[in-house]
C-alpha atoms as a PDB file:
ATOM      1  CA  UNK A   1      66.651  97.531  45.059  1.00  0.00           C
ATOM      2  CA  UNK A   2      66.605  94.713  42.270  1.00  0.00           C
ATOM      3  CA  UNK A   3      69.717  95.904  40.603  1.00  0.00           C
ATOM      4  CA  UNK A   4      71.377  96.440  44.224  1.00  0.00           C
ATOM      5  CA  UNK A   5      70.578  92.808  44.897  1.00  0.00           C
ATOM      6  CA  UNK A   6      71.539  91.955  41.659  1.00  0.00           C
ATOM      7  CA  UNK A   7      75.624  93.767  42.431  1.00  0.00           C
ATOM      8  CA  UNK A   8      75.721  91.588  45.224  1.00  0.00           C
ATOM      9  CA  UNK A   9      74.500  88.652  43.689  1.00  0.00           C
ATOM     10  CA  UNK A  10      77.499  89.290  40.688  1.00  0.00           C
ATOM     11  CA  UNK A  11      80.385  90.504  43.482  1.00  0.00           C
ATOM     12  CA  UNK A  12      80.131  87.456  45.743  1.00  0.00           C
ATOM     13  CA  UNK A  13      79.804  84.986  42.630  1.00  0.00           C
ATOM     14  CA  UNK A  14      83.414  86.728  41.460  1.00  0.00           C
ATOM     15  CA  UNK A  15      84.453  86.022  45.292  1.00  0.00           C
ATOM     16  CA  UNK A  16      83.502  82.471  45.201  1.00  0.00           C
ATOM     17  CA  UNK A  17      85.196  82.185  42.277  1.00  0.00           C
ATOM     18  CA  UNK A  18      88.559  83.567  43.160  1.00  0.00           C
ATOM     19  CA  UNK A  19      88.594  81.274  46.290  1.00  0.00           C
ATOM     20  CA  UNK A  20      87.906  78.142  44.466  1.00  0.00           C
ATOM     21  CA  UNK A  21      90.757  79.261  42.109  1.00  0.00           C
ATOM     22  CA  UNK A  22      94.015  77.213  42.842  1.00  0.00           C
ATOM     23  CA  UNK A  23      96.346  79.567  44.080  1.00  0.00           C
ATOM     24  CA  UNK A  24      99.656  79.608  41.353  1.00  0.00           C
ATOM     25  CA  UNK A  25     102.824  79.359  43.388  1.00  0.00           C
ATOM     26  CA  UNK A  26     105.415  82.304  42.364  1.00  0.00           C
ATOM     27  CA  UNK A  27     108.459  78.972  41.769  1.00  0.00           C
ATOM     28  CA  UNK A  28     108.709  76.240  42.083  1.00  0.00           C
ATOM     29  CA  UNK A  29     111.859  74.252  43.192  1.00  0.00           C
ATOM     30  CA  UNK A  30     113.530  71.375  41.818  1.00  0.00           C
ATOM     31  CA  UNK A  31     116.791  70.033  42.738  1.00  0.00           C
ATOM     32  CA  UNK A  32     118.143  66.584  43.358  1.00  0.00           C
ATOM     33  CA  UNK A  33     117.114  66.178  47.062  1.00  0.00           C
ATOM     34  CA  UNK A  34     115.676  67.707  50.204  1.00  0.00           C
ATOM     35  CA  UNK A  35     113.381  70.355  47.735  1.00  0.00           C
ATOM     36  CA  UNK A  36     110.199  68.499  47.959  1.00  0.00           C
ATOM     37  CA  UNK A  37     110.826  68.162  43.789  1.00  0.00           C
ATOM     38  CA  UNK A  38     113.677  65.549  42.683  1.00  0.00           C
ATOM     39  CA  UNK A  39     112.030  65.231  39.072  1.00  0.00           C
ATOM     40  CA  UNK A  40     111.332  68.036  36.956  1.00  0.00           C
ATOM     41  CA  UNK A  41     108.577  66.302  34.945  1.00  0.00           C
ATOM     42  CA  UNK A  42     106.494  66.163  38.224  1.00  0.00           C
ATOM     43  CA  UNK A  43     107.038  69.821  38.945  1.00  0.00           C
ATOM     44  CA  UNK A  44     105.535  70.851  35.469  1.00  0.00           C
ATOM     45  CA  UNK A  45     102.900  68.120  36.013  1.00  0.00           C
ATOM     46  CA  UNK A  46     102.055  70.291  39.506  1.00  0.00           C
ATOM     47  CA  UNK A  47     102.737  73.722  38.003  1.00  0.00           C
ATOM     48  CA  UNK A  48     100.057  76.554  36.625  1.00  0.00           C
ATOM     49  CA  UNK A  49     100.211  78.128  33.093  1.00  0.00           C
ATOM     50  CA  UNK A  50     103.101  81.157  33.784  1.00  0.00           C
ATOM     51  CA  UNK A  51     104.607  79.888  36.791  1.00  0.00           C
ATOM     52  CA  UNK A  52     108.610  79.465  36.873  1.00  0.00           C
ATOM     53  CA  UNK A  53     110.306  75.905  37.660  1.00  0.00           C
ATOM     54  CA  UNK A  54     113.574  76.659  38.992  1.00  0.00           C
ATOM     55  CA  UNK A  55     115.993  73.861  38.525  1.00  0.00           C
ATOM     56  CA  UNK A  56     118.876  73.534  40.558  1.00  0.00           C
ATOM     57  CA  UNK A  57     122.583  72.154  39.935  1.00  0.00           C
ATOM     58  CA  UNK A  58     122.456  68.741  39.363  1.00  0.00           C
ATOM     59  CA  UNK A  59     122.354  66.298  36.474  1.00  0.00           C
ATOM     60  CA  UNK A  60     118.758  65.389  35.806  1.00  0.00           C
ATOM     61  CA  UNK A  61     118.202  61.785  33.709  1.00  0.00           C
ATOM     62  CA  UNK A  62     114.923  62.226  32.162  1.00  0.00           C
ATOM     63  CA  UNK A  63     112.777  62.642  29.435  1.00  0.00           C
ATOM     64  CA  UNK A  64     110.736  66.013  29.540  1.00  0.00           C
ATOM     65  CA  UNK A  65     107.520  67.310  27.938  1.00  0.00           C
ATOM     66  CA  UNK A  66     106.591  70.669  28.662  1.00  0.00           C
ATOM     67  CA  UNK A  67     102.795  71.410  27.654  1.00  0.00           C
ATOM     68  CA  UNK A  68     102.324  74.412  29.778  1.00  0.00           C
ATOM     69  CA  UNK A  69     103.329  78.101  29.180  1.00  0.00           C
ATOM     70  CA  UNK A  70     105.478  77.784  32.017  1.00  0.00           C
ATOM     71  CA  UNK A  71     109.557  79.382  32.629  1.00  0.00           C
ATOM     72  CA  UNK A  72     111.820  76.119  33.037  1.00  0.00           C
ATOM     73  CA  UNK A  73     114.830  78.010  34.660  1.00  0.00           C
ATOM     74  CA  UNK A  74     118.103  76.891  35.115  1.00  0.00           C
ATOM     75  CA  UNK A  75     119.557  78.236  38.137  1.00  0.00           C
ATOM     76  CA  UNK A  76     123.627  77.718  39.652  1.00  0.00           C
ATOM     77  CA  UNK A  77     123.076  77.106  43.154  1.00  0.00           C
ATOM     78  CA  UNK A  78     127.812  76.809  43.078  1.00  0.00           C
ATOM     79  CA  UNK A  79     127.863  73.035  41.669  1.00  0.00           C
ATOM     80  CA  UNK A  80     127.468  74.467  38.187  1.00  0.00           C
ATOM     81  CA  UNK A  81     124.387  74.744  35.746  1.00  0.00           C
ATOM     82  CA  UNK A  82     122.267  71.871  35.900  1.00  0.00           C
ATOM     83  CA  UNK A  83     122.442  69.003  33.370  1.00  0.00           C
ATOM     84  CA  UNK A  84     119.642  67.807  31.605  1.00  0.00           C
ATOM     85  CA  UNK A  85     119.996  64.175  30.150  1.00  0.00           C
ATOM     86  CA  UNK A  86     117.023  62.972  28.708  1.00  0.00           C
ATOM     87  CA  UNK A  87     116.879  58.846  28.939  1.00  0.00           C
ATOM     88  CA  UNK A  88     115.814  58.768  25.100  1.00  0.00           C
ATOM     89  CA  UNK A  89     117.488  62.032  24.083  1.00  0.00           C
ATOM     90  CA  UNK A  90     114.330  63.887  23.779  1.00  0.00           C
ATOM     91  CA  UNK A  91     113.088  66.976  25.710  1.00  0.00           C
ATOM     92  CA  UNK A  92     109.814  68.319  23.563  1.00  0.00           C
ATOM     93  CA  UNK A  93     108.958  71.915  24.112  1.00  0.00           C
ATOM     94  CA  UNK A  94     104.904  72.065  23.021  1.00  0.00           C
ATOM     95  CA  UNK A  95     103.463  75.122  24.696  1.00  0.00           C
ATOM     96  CA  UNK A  96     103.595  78.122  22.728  1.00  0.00           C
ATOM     97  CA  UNK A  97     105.051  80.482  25.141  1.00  0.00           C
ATOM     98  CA  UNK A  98     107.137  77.948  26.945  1.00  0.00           C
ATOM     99  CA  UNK A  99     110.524  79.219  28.219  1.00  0.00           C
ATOM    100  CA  UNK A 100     114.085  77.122  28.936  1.00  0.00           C
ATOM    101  CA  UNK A 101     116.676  79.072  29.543  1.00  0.00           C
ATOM    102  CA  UNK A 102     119.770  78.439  31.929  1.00  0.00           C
ATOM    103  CA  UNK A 103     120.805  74.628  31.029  1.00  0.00           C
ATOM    104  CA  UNK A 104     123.720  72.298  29.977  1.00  0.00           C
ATOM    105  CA  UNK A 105     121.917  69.960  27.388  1.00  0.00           C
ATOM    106  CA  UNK A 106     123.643  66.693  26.749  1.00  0.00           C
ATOM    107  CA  UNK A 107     122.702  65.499  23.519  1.00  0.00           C
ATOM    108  CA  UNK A 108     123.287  61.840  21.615  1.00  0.00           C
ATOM    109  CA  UNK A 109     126.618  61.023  20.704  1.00  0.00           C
ATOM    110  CA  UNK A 110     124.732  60.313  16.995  1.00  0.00           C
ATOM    111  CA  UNK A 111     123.698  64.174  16.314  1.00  0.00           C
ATOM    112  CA  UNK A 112     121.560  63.521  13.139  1.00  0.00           C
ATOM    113  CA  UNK A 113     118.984  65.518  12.471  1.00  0.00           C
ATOM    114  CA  UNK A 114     116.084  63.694  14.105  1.00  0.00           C
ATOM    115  CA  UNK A 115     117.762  62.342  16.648  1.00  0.00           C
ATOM    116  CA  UNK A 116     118.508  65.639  18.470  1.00  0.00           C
ATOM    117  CA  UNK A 117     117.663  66.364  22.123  1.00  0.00           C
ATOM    118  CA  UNK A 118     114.973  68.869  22.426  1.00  0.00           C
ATOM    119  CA  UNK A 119     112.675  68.905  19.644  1.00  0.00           C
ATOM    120  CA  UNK A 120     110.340  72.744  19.432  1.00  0.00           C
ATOM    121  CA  UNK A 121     106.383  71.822  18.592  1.00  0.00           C
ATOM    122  CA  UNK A 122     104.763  74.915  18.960  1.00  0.00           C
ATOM    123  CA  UNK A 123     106.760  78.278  19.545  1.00  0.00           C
ATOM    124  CA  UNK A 124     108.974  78.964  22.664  1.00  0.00           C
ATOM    125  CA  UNK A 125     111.729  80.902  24.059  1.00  0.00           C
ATOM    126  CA  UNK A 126     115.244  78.902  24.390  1.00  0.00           C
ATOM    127  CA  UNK A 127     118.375  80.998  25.680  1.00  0.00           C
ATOM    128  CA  UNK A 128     121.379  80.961  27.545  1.00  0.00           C
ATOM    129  CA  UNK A 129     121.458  77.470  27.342  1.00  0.00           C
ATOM    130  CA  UNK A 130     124.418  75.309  25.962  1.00  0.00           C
ATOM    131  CA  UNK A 131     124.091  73.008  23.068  1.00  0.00           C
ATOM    132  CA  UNK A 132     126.964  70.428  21.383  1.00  0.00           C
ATOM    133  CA  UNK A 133     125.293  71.948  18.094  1.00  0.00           C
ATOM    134  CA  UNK A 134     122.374  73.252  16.210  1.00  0.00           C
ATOM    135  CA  UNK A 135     121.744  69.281  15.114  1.00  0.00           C
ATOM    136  CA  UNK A 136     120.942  69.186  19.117  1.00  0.00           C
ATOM    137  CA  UNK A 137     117.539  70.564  18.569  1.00  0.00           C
ATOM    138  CA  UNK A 138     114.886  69.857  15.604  1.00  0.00           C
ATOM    139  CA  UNK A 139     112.484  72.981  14.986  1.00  0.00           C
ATOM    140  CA  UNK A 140     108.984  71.736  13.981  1.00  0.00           C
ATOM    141  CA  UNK A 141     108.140  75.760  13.926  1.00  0.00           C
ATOM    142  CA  UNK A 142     109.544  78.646  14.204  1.00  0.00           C
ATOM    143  CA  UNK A 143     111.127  79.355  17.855  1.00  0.00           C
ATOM    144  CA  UNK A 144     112.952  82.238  19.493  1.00  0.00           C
ATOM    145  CA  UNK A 145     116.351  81.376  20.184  1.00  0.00           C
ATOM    146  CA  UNK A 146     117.522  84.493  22.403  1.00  0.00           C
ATOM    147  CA  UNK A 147     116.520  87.022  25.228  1.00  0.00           C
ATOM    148  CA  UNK A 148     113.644  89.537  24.030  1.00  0.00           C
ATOM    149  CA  UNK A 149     115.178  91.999  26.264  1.00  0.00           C
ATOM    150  CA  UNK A 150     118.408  93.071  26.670  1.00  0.00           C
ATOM    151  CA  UNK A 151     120.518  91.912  29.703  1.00  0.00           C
ATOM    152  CA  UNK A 152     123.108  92.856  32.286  1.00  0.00           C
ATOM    153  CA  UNK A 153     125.723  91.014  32.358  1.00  0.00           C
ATOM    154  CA  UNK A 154     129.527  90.204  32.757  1.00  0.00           C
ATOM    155  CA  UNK A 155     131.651  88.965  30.540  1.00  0.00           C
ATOM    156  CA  UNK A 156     135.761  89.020  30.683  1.00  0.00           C
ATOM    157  CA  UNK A 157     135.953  91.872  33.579  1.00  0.00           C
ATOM    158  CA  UNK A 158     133.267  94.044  30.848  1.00  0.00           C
ATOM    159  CA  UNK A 159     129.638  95.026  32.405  1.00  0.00           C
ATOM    160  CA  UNK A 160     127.429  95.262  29.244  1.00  0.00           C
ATOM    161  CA  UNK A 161     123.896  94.878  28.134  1.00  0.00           C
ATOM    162  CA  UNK A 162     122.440  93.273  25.089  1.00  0.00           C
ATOM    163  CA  UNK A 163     119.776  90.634  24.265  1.00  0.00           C
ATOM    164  CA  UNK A 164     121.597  86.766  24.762  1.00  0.00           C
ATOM    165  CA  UNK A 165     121.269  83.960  22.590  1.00  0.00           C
ATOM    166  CA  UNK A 166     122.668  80.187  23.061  1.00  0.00           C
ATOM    167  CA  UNK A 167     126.100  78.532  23.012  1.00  0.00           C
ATOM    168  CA  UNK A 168     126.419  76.308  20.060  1.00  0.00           C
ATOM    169  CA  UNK A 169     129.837  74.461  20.466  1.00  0.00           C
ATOM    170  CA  UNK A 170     130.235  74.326  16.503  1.00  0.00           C
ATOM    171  CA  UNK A 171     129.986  78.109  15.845  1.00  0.00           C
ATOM    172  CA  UNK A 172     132.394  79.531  14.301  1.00  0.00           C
ATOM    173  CA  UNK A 173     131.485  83.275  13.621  1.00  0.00           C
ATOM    174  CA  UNK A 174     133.920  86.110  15.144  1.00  0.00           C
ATOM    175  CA  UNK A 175     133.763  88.687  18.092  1.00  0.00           C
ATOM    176  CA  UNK A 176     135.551  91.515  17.027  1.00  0.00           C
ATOM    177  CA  UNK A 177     134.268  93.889  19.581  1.00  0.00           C
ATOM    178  CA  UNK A 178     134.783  91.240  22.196  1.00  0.00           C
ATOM    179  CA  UNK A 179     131.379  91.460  23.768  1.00  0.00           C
ATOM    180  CA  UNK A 180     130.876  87.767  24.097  1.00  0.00           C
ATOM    181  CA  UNK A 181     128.139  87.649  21.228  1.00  0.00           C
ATOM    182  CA  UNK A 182     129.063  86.104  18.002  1.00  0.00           C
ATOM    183  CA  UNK A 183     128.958  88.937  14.705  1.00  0.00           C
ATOM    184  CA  UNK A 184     127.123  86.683  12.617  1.00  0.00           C
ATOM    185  CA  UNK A 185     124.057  85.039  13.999  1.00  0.00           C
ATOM    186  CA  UNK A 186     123.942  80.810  14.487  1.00  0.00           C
ATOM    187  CA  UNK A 187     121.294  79.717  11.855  1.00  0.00           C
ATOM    188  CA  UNK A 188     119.584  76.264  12.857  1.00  0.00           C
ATOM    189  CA  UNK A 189     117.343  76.589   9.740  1.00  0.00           C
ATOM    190  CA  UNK A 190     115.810  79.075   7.067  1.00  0.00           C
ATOM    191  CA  UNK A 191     112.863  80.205  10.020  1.00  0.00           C
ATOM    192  CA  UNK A 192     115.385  79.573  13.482  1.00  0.00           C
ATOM    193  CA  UNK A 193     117.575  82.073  14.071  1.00  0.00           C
ATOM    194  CA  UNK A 194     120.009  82.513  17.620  1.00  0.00           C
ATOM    195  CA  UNK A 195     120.915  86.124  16.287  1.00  0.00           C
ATOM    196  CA  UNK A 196     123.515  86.261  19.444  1.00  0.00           C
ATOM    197  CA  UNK A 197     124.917  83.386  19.809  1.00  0.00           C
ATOM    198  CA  UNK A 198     127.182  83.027  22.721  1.00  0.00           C
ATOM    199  CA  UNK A 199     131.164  83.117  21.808  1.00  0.00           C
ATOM    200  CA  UNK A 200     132.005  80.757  25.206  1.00  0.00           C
ATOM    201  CA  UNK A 201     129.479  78.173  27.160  1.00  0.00           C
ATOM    202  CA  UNK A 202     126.934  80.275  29.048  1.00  0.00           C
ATOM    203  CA  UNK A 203     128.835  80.204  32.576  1.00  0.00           C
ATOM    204  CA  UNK A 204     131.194  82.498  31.555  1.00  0.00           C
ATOM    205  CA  UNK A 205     128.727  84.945  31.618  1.00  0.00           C
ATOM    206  CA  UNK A 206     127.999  86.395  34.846  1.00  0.00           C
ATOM    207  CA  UNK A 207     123.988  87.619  34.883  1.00  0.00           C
ATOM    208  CA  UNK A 208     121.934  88.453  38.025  1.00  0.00           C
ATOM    209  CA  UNK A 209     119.433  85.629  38.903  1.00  0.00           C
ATOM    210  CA  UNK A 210     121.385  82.834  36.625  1.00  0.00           C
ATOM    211  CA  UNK A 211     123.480  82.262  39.731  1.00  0.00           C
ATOM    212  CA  UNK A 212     121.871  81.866  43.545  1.00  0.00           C
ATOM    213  CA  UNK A 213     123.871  84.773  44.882  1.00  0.00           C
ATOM    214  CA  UNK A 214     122.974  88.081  42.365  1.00  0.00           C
ATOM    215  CA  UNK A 215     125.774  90.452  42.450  1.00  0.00           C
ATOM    216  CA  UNK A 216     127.687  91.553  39.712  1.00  0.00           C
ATOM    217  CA  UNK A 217     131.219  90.960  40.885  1.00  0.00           C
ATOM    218  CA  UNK A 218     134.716  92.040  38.746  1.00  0.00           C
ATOM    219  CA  UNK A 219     138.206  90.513  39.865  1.00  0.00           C
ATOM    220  CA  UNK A 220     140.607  92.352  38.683  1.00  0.00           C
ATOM    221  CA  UNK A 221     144.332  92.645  39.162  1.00  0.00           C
ATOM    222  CA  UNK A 222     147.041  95.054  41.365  1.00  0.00           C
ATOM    223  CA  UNK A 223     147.555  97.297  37.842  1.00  0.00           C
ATOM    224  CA  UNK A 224     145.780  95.783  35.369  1.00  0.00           C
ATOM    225  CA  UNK A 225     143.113  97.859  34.058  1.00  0.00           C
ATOM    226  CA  UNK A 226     139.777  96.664  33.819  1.00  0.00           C
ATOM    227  CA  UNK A 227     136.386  97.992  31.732  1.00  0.00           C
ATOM    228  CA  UNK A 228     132.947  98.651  32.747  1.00  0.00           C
ATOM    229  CA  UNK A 229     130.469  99.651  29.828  1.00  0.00           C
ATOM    230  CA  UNK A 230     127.162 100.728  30.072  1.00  0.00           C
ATOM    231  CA  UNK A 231     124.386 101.505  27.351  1.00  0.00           C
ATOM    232  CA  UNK A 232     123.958 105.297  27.107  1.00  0.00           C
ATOM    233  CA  UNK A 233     122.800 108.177  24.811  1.00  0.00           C
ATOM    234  CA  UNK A 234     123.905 111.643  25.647  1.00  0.00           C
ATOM    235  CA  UNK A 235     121.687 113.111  23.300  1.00  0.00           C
ATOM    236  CA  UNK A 236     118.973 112.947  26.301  1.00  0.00           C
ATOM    237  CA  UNK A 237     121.432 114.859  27.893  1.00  0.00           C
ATOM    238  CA  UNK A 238     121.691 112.161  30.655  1.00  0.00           C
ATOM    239  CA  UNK A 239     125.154 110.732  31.205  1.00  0.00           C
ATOM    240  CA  UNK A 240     126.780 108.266  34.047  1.00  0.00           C
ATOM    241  CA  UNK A 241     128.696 109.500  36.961  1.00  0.00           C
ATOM    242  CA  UNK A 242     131.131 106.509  38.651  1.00  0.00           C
ATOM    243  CA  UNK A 243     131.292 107.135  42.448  1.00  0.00           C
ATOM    244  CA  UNK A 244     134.555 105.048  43.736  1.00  0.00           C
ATOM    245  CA  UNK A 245     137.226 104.298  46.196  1.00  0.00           C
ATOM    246  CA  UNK A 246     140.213 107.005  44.886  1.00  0.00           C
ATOM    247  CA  UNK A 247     142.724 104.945  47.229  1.00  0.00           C
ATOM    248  CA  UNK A 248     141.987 101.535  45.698  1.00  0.00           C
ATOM    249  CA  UNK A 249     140.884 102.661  42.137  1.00  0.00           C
ATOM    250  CA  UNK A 250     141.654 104.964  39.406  1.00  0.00           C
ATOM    251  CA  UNK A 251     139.595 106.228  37.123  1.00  0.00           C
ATOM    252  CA  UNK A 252     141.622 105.537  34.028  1.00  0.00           C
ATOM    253  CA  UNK A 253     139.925 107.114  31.340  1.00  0.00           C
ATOM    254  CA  UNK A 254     136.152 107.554  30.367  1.00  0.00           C
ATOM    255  CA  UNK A 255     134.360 107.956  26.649  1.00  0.00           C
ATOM    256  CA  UNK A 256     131.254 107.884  25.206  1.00  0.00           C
ATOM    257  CA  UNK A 257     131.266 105.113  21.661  1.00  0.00           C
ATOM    258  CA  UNK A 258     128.395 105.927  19.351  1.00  0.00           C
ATOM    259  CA  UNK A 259     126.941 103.008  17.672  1.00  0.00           C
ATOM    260  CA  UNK A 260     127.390 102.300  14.030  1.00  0.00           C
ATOM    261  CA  UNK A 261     124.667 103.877  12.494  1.00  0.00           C
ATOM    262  CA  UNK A 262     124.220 107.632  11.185  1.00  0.00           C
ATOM    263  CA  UNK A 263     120.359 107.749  12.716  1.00  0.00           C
ATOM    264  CA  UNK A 264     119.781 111.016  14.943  1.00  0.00           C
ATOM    265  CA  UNK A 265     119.777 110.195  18.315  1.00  0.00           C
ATOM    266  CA  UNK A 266     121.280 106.994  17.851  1.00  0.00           C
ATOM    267  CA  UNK A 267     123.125 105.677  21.710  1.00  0.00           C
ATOM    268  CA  UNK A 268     125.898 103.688  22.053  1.00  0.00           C
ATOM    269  CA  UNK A 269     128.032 102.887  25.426  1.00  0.00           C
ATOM    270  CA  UNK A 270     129.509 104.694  27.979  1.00  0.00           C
ATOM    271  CA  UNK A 271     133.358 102.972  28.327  1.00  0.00           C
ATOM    272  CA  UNK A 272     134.586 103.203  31.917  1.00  0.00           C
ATOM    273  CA  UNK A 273     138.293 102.046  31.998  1.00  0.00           C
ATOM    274  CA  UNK A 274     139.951 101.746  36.014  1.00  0.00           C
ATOM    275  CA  UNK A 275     143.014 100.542  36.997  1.00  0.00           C
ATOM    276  CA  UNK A 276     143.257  98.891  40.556  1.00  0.00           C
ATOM    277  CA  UNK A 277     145.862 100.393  42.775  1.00  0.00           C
ATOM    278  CA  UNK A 278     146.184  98.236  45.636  1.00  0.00           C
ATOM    279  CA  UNK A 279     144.633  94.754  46.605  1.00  0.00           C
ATOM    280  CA  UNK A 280     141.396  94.865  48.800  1.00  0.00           C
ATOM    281  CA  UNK A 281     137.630  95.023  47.988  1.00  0.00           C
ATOM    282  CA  UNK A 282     135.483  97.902  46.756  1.00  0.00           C
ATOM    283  CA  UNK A 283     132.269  99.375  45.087  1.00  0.00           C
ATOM    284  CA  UNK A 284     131.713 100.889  42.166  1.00  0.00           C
ATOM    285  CA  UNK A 285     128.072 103.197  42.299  1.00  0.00           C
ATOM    286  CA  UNK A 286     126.778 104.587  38.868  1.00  0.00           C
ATOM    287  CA  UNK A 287     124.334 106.969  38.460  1.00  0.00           C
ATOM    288  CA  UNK A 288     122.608 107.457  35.286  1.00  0.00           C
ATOM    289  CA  UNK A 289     121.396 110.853  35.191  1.00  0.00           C
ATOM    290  CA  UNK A 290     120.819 114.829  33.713  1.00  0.00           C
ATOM    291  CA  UNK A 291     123.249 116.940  35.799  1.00  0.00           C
ATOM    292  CA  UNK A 292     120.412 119.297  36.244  1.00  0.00           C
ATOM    293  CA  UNK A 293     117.785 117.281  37.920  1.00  0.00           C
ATOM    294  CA  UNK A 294     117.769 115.001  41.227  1.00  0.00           C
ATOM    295  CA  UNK A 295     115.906 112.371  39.248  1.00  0.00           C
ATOM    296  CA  UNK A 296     117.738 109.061  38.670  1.00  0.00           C
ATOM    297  CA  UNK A 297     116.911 106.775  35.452  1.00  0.00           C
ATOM    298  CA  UNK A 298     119.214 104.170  36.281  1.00  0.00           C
ATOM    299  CA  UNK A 299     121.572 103.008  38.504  1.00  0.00           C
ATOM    300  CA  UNK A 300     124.503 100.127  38.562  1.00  0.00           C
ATOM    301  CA  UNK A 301     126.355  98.925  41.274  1.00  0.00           C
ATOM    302  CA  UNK A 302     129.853  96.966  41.119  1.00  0.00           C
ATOM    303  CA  UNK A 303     131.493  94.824  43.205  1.00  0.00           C
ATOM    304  CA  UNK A 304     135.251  94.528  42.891  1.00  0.00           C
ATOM    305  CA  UNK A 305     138.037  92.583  44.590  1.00  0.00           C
ATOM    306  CA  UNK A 306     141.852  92.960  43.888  1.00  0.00           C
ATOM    307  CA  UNK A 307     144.465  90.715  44.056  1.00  0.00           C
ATOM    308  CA  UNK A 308     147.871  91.523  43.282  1.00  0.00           C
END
């Protein structure tokens, strides 16, 4: 009977102390009016360790110190990425496990090093963001400076899928496979590494979430073929099968490209390549799947509208 007492004793104690708990909101919004949030500072003064601040379009004038493991997320509500503009040109990241990703950052017109606009004091995740140049930021330790995971998105009428760095506006490696990601990674210093940089500001890159509406959208032209690639790796024996409109699409061609490595098993991409036949809009369905089983791994769906 003790030890039963004692249960109950321990279960409501764990009760009590979920209620007292402050509940942690799943976002919270910032934007420049009629959000309840105008300044971000306050939101991250309100916010819970691991909660997201979503920041809407807007240009937002002031300094910033982020001391919480919290997501500060950029997010294009159609007026464009929001701006940050720190008053003294200083937005200090010191949470390790902090996250800004989605921004234009407007730096000094004086870019030397110490006078940069976000300065990294304990380690954090920076991507998809758009710098004037790596003298923008000043790295006290070392920092991640793109996606851990790979990422959908759109770039130049191509679907793809790879980890995403930063913009840097004075890189000036190459793109030979035309992917959007630089070939040789932007180094800030000897320990900071953006090992895909972005080729073109991060707007140009169409990715579910970074925009308010999330669809993955293609415009293409009356003729003028367009290409869809998706990660793949037949050697699982699952492949991709493209359901589509046959009046307002054809199906050009289709190949599998290995990646450039000899390891067994390796993937690579499946290439889709359609020429629009008519103007109007249209879906593209993938299924990513063995031919054998009903089981799906994956699926992709594409918007398209034509113009002539």
């Amino acid at each position: 009977m003790a030890d039963y007492k004692r249960f109950c004793i321990a279960i409501l104690a764990i009760l009590m102390l979920l209620i007292l708990l402050p509940e942690a909101q799943a976002e919270i919004r910032v934007c420049p009016k009629d959000c309840g949030n105008s300044s971000i500072q306050d939101a991250l003064n309100a916010s819970l360790p691991n909660e997201t601040i979503a920041v809407e379009s807007g240009t937002y004038r002031e300094d910033i110190f982020v001391g919480k493991p919290v997501t500060v997320r950029g997010v294009d509500t159609g007026e464009g990425r929001p701006l940050l503009v720190p008053k003294k040109g200083r937005l200090i990241l010191a949470a390790r496990g902090a996250t800004l990703r989605g921004f234009e950052i407007s730096g000094p017109e004086n870019l030397d090093y110490g006078n940069c606009t976000i300065e990294v004091v304990l380690p954090a995740n920076i991507y998809l963001n758009d710098f004037a140049g790596s003298k923008s930021v000043c790295p006290d330790v070392p920092a991640s400076w793109n996606s851990s995971y790979a990422i959908n998105y759109q770039f130049n009428s191509r679907v793809m899928r790879s980890r995403l760095g930063n913009y840097w506006a004075d890189y000036t490696g190459e793109d030979e496979n035309a992917d959007g990601i630089g070939d040789e990674p932007k180094v800030i210093d000897d320990v900071n590494i953006d090992y895909y940089p972005l080729m073109q500001p991060a707007e140009d890159y169409r990715i579910s979430g970074e925009r308010e509406i999330e669809m993955e959208l293609i415009r293409a032209k009356v003729n003028v073929p367009f290409t869809i690639s998706l990660p793949a790796n037949p050697t699982t024996a699952y492949e991709w099968n493209a359901d589509y409109d046959y009046y307002l699409l054809n199906l050009t061609s289709s190949q599998f490209e290995r990646m450039p490595t000899r390891a067994i098993g390796a993937g690579g991409t499946s290439v889709f390549v359609f020429t629009p036949l008519r103007p109007g809009k249209t879906t593209i369905h993938f299924v990513y799947k063995r031919s054998w089983e009903n089981i799906v791994a994956d699926t992709r769906t594409i918007h398209v509208e034509i113009t002539v």
